[in-house]
Protein backbone atom coordinates (compact mmCIF):
# COMPACT_ATOMS: atom_id res chain seq x y z
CA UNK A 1 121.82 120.74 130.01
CA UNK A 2 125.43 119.04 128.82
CA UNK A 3 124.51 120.09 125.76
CA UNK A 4 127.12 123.13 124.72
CA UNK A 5 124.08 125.41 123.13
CA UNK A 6 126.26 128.22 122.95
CA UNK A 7 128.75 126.79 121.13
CA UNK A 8 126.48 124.88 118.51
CA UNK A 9 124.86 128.37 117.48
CA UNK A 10 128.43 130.42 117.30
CA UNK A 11 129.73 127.04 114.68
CA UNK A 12 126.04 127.59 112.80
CA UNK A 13 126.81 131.32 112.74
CA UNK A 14 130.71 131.05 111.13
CA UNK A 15 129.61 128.35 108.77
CA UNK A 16 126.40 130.74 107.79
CA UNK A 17 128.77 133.48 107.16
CA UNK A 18 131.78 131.13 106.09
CA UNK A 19 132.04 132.33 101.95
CA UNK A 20 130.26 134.55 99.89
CA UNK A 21 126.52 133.54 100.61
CA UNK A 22 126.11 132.57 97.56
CA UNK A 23 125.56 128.88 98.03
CA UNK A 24 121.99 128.64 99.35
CA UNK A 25 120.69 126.69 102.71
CA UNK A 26 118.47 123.80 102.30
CA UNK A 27 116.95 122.48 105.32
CA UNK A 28 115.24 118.94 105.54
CA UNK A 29 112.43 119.27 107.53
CA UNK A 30 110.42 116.18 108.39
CA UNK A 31 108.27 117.86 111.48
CA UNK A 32 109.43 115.49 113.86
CA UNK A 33 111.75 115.78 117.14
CA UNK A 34 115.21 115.90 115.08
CA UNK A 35 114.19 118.24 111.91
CA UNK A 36 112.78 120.33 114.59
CA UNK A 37 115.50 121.10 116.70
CA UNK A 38 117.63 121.27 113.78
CA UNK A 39 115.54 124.52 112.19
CA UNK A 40 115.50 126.04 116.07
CA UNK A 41 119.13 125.82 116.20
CA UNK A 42 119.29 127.74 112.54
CA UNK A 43 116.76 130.22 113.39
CA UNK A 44 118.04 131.29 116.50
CA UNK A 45 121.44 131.67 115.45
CA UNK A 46 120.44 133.35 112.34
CA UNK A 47 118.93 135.47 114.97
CA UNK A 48 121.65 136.77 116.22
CA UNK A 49 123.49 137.33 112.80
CA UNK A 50 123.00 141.15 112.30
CA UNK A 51 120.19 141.78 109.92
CA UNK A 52 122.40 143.20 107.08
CA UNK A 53 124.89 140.46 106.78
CA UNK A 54 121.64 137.78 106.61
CA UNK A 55 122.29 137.24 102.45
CA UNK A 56 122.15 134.12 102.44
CA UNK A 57 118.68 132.22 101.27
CA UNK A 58 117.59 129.40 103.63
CA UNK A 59 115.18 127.25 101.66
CA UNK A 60 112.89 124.81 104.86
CA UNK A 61 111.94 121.82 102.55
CA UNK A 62 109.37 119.69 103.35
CA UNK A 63 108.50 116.67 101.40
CA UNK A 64 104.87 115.18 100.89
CA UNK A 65 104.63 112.04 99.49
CA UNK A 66 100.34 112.72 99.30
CA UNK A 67 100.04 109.47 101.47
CA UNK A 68 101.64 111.45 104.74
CA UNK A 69 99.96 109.86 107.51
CA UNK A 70 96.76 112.45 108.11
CA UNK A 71 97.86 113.82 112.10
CA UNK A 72 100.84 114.56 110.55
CA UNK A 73 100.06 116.01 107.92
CA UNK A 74 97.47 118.20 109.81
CA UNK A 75 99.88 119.25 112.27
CA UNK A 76 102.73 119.89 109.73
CA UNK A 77 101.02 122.20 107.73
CA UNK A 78 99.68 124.02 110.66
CA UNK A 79 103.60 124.59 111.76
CA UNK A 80 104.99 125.67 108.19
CA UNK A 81 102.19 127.87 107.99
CA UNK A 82 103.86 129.75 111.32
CA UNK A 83 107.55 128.75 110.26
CA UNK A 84 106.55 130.92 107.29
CA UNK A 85 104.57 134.00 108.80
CA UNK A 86 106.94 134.27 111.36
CA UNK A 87 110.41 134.16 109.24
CA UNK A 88 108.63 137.46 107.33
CA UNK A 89 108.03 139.43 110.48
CA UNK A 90 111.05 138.54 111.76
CA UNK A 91 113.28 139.63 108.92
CA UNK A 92 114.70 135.89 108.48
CA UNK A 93 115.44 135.06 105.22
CA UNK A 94 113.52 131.83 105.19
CA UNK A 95 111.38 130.27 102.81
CA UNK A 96 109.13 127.15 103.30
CA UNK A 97 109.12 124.56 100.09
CA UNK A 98 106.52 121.83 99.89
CA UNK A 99 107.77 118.93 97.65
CA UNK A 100 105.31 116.39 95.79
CA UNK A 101 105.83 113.71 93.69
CA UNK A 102 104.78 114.23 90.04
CA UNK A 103 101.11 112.77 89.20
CA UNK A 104 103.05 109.69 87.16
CA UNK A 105 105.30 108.53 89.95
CA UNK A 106 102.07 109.19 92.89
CA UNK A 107 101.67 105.92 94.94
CA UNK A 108 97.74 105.54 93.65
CA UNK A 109 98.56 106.05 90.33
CA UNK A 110 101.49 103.40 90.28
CA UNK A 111 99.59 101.11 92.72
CA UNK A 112 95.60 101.59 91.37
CA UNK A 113 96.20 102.65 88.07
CA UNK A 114 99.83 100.52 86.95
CA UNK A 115 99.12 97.88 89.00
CA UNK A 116 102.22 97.67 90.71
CA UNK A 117 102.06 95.50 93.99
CA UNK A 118 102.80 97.03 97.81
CA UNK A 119 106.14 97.81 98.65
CA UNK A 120 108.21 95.42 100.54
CA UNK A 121 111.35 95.10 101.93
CA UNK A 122 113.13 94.03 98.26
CA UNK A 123 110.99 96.09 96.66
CA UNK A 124 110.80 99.81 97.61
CA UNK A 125 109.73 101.20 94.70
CA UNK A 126 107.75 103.66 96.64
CA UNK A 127 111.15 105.58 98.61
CA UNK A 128 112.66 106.87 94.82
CA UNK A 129 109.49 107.82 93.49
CA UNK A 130 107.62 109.99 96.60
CA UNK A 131 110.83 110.83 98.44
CA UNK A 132 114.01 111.23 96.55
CA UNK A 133 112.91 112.39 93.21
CA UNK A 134 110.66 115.55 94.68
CA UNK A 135 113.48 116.24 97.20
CA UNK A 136 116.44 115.73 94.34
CA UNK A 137 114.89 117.76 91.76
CA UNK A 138 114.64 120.64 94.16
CA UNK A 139 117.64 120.36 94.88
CA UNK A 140 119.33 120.00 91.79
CA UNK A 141 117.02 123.80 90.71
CA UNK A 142 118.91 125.53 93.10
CA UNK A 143 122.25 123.85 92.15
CA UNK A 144 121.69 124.89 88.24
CA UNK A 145 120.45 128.33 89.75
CA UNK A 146 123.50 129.06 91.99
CA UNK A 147 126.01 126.96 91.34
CA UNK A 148 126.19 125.26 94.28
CA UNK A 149 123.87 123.84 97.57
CA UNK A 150 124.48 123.22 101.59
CA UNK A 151 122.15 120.70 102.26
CA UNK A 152 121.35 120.62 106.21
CA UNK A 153 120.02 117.52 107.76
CA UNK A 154 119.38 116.58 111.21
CA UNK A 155 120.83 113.21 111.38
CA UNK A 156 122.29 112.04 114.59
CA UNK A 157 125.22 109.48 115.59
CA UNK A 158 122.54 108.80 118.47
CA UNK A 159 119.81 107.59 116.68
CA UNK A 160 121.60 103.99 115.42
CA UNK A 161 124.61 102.50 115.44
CA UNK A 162 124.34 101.92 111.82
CA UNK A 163 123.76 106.03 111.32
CA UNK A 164 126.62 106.69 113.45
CA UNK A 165 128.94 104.47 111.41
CA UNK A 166 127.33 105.96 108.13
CA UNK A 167 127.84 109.91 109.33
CA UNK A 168 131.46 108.99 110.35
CA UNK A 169 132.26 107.09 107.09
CA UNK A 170 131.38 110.16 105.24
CA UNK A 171 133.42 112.73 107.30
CA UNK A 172 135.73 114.51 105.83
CA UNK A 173 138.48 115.20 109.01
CA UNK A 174 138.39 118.92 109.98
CA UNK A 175 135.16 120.19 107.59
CA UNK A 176 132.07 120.99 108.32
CA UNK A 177 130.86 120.04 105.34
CA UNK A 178 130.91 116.77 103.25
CA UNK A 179 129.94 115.71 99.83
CA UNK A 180 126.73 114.47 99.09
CA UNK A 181 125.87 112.26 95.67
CA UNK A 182 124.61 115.06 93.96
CA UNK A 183 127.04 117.19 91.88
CA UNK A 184 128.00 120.55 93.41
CA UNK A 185 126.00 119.98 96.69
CA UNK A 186 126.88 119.66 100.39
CA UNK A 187 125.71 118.35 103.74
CA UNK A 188 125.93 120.09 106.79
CA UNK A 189 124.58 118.10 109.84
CA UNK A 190 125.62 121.00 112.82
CA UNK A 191 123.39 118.46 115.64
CA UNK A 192 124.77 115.10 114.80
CA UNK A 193 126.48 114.71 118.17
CA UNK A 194 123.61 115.57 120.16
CA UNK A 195 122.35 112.67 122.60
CA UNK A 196 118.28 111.44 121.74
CA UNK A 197 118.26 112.59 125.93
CA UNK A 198 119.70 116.61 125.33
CA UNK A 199 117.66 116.72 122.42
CA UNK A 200 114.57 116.19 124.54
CA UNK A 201 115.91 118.32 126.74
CA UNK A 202 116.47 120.79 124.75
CA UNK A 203 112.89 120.86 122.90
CA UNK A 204 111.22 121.06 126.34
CA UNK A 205 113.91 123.83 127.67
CA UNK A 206 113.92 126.46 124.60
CA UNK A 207 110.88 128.01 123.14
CA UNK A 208 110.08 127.53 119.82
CA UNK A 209 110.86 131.13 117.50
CA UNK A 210 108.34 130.60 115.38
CA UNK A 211 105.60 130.33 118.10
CA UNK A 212 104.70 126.67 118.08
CA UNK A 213 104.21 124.92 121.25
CA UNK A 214 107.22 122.05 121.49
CA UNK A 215 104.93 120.42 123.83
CA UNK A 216 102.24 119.39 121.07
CA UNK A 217 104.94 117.66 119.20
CA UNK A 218 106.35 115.69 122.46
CA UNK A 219 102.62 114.99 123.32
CA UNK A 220 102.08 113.87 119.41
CA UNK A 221 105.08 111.31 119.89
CA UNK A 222 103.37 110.04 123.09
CA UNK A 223 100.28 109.25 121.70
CA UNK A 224 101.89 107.42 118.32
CA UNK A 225 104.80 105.43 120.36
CA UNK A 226 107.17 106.71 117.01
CA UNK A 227 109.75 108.88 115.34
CA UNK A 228 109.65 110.22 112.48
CA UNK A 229 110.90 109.64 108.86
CA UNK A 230 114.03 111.61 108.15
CA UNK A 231 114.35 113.38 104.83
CA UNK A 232 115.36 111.26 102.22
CA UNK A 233 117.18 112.53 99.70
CA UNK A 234 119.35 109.35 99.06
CA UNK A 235 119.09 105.64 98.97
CA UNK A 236 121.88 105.26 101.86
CA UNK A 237 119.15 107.09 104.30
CA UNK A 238 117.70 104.31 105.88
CA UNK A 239 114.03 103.31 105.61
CA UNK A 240 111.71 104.43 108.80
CA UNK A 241 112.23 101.60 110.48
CA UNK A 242 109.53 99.77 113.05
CA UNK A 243 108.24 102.94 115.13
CA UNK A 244 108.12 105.82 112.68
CA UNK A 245 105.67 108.56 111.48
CA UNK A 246 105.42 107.98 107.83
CA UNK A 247 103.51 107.17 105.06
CA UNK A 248 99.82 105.22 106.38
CA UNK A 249 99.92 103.36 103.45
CA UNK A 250 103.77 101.60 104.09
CA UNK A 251 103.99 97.86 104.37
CA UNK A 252 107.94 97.87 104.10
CA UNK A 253 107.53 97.34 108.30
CA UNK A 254 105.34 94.60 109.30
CA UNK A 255 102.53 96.58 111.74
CA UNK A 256 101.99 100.59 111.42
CA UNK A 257 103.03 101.42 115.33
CA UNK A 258 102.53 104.68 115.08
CA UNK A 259 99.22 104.61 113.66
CA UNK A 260 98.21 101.99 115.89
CA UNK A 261 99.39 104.03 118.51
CA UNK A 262 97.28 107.39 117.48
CA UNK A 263 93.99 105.10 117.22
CA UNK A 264 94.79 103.72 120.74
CA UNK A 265 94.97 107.13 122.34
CA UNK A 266 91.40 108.42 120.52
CA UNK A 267 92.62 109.12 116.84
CA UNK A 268 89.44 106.04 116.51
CA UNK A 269 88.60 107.87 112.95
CA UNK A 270 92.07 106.59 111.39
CA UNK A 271 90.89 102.81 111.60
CA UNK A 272 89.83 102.38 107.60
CA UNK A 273 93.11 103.73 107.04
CA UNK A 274 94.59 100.85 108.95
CA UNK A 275 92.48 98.40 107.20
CA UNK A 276 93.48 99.37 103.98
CA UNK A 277 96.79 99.00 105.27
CA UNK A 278 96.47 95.75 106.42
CA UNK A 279 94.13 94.82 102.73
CA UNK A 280 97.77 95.97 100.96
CA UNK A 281 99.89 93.41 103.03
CA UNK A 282 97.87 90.66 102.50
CA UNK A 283 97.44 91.67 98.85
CA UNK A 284 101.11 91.62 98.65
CA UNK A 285 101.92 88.31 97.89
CA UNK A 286 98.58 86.56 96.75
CA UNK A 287 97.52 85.15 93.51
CA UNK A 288 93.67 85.67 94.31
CA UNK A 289 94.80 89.55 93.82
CA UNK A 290 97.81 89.66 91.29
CA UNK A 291 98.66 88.08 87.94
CA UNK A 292 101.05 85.32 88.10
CA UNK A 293 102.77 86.68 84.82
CA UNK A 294 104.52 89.99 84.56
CA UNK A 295 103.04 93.37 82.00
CA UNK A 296 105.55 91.37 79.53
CA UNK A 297 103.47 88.02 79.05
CA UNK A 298 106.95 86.38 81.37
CA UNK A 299 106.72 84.29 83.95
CA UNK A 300 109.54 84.17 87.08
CA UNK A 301 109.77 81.29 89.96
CA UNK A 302 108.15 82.64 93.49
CA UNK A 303 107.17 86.15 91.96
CA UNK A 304 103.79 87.37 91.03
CA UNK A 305 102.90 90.08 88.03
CA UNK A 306 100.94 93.27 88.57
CA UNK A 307 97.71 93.29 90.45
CA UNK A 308 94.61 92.17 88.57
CA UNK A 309 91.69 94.95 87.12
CA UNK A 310 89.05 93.86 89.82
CA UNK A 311 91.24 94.07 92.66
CA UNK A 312 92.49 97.82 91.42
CA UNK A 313 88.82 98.61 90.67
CA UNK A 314 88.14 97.28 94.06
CA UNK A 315 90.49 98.96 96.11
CA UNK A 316 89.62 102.38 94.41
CA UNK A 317 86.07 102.17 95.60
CA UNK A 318 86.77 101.26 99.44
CA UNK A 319 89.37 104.31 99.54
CA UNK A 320 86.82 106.34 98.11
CA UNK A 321 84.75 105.15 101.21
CA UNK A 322 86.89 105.79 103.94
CA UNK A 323 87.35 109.03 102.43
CA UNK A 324 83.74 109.61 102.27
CA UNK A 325 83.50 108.36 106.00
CA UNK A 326 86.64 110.33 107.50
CA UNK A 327 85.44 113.64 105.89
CA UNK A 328 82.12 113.34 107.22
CA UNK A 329 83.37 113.27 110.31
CA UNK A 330 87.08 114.86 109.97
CA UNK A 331 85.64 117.72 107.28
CA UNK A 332 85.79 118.54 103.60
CA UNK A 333 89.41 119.20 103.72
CA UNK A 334 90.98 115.65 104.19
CA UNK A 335 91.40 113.80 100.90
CA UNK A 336 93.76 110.72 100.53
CA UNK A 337 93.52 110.75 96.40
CA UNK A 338 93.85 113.61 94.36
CA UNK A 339 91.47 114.59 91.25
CA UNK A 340 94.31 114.63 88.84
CA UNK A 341 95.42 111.20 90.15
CA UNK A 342 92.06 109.90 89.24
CA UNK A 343 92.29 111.19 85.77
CA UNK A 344 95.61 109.41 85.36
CA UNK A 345 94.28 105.94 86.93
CA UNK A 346 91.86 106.46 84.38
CA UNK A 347 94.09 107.16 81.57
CA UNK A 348 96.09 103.96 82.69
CA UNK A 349 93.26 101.92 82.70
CA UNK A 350 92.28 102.19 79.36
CA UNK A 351 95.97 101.74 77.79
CA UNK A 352 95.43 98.56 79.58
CA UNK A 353 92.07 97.71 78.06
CA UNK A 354 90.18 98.01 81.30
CA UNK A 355 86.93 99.59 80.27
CA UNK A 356 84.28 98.66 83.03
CA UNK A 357 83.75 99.77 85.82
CA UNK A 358 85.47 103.12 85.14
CA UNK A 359 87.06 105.68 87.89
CA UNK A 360 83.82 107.58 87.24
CA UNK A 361 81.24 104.77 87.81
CA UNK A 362 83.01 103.87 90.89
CA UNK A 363 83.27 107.30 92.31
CA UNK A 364 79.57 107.77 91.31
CA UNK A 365 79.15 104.88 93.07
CA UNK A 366 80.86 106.02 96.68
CA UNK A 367 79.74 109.88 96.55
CA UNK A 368 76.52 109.42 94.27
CA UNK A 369 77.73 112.29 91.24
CA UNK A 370 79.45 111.90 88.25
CA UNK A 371 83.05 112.70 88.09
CA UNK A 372 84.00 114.50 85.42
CA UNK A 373 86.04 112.48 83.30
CA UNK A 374 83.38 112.05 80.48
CA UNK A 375 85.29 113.31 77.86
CA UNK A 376 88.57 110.95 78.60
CA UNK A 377 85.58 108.07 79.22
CA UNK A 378 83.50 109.00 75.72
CA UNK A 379 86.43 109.90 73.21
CA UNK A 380 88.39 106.88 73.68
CA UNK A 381 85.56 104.10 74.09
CA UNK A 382 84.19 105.91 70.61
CA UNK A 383 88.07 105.63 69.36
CA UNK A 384 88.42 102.04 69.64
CA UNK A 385 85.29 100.85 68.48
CA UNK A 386 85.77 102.30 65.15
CA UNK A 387 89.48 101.66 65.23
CA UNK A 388 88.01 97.84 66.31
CA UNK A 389 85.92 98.13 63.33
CA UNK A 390 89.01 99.66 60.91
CA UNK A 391 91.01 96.78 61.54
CA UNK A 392 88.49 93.65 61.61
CA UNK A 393 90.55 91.79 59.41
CA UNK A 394 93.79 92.61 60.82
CA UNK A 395 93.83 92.34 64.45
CA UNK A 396 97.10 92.69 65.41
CA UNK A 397 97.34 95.94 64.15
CA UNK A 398 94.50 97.38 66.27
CA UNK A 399 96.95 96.23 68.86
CA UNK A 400 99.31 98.00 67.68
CA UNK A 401 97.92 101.46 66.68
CA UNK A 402 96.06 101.53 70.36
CA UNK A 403 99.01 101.05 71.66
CA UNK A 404 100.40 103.76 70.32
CA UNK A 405 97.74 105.95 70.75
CA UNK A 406 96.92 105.10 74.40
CA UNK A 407 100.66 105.83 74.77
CA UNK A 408 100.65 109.19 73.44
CA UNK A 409 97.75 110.17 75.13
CA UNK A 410 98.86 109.06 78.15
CA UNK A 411 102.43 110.82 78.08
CA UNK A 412 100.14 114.34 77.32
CA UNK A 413 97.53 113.80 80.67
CA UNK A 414 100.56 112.92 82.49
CA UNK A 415 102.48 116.28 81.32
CA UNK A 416 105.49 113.48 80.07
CA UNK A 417 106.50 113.87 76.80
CA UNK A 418 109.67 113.62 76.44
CA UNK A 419 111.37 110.74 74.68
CA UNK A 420 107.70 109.83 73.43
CA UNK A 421 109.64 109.38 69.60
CA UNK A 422 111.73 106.56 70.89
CA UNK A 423 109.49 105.24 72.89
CA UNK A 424 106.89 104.43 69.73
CA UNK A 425 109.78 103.12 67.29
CA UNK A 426 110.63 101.18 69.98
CA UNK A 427 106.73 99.84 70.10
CA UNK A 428 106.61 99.49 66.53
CA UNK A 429 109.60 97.17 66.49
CA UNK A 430 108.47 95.35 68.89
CA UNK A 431 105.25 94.77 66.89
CA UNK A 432 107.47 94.02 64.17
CA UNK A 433 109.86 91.11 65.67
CA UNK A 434 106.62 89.29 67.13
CA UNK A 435 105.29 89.53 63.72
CA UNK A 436 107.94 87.83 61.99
């Protein structure tokens, strides 16, 4: 092996032990092929540190945007499970994070319950909200906590010629270390001269300390024809590009290789997935399935508003079924929406005065049981027809007051209150100038 193994641990080891320990480690870790041999590295030269002088805490975060593609997911949470159990026994002073996005800024409840069309190319609204804001506001804990963060990432000049170009642009000439965006934390990127060939290599060569079998992952990029998505913690990190594991749901790349590939070699129970894939494309950029004004009442040449109810609605209840379908066959644990996300689609679909059918009826629908969302259902249909009845002769300020009731309510279910004040003077204004 060219690669200097030796030499990478013993600079891993002096930068571990560099200052006072007390800025933490925070390791991106995606799963895949790069991530991987990036923790191995750590561990094993952590390893060799001796036990007493391990202070420093080394934080493995993995983000989840909640539309992971499923095999991944599966397999992931099988290997943090052993990252975990096996940093304990082994004295490291390791500790696996999980990051989500919060239940406003989910993909379902921006897509299903806002309206807001599939991501493209231009618009990405998708990386921010499931990717950088989890990963960030991790981030930024640890920075308010210690002062300051090392975050460790396993890019590689390898893996592009544009990444090359970025890593050296941000070098600073002799350091380890350079600054990332965020105030008071660093990146630390100890394999970002290793070859895509040695790092191969090196996952079939060296065993993996935590007990997983490198193998499974080299057999898992076989099947998919992929790589995986790095983790993104800025908008210079480049999107996953053509052959990538990532998110099932993505239409930022024209065909889903990866998952194409997985259903090729006998992963056959992924296929609604794809065809709600495909249903999101074509959606994309159709007036049959979104409004040809914007939430706002504008209109803007060759762009299209928000999805319309029925096609939401719609969407919602063939999820449901392929959800339905995959956990007959997959089991009880696979779910591709969340309960609390439903409860938020529904909350959103009533500030927009979308009453029938509700997330309820079509969920009844699918699994054939209510789902218990009577009381948001009840409360406000029973709200508005006597606020309806309140304001017969004035209409527009039954506009108004739902409004600002649907937008308080919604700010509690969503666990969002703050700047609620400004945001109903600002409402009220509004009312005001379009009144005059």
């Amino acid at each position: 092996m060219a690669l200097d193994l030796k030499q990478l641990e013993a600079e891993i080891i002096e930068q571990y032990l560099e200052d006072d320990n007390n800025r933490p480690w925070i390791i991106g870790f995606s799963g895949g092929k790069d991530s991987r041999m990036l923790l191995q590295t750590v561990w094993i030269a952590l390893k060799k540190v001796v036990k007493e002088l391990r202070k420093r805490d080394v934080y493995v975060v993995c983000n989840d945007t909640l539309v992971e593609n499923p095999k991944i997911v599966q397999f992931n949470k099988k290997v943090l499970t052993q990252i975990q159990e096996s940093a304990v026994k082994q004295s490291l002073p390791l500790t696996v994070v999980e990051t989500i996005p919060k239940i406003e800024e989910t993909f379902w409840v921006n897509l299903i319950g806002k309206g807001y069309p599939a991501p493209n190319k231009i618009f990405r609204w998708c990386t921010e909200r499931l990717k950088i804001n989890p990963t960030t506001r991790f981030i930024l804990d640890k920075v308010q906590e210690r002062g300051e963060a090392i975050i460790l990432l396993g890019t590689r000049s390898d893996e592009s010629s544009k990444r090359a170009q970025s890593i050296k642009s941000n070098e600073i000439t002799g350091k380890r270390l350079r600054k990332h965006l965020l105030p008071n934390a660093w990146v630390y990127a100890p394999i970002k001269s290793v070859t895509t060939d040695e790092l191969w290599q090196y996952m079939l060569q060296v065993p993996c300390p935590w007990g997983s079998d490198n193998r499974e992952l080299i057999t898992l990029y076989k099947n998919a024809s992929g790589g995986d998505c790095p983790l993104v913690i800025d908008k210079t990190t480049p999107s996953c590009g053509q052959s990538r594991f990532g998110c099932w749901v993505c239409t930022v790349v024209d065909r889903d290789k990866s998952m194409e590939g997985l259903i090729e070699n006998g992963e056959e129970w992924m296929e609604p997935l794809l065809d709600l894939r495909d249903l999101l494309a074509k959606s994309r950029e159709s007036n049959l399935y979104r409004y040809e004004t914007r939430r706002d009442g504008t209109r803007k040449e060759g762009t299209l508003g928000p999805y319309r109810e029925i096609f939401r609605a719609e969407f919602l209840e063939k999820l449901l079924i392929a959800q339905k379908e995959i956990q007959a066959e997959q089991g009880e644990d696979i779910s591709f929406i969340t309960y609390q996300e439903l409860i938020a689609i529904q909350v959103l679909w009533f500030r927009d005065h979308f009453f029938e059918p509700t997330v309820s009826d079509i969920y009844n629908k699918v699994y054939g049981y209510e789902l218990d969302l009577g009381e948001i259902n009840q409360s406000v249909i029973k709200e508005k027809e006597l606020l309806k009845d309140v304001c017969h002769d004035d209409p527009e300020y039954f506009n108004l007051i739902n409004d600002l009731l649907t937008l308080q309510k919604t700010r509690v279910l969503l666990m969002k209150n703050r700047g609620l004040q400004n945001d109903l003077e600002q409402r009220i204004l509004k009312h005001k100038k379009s009144s005059n």
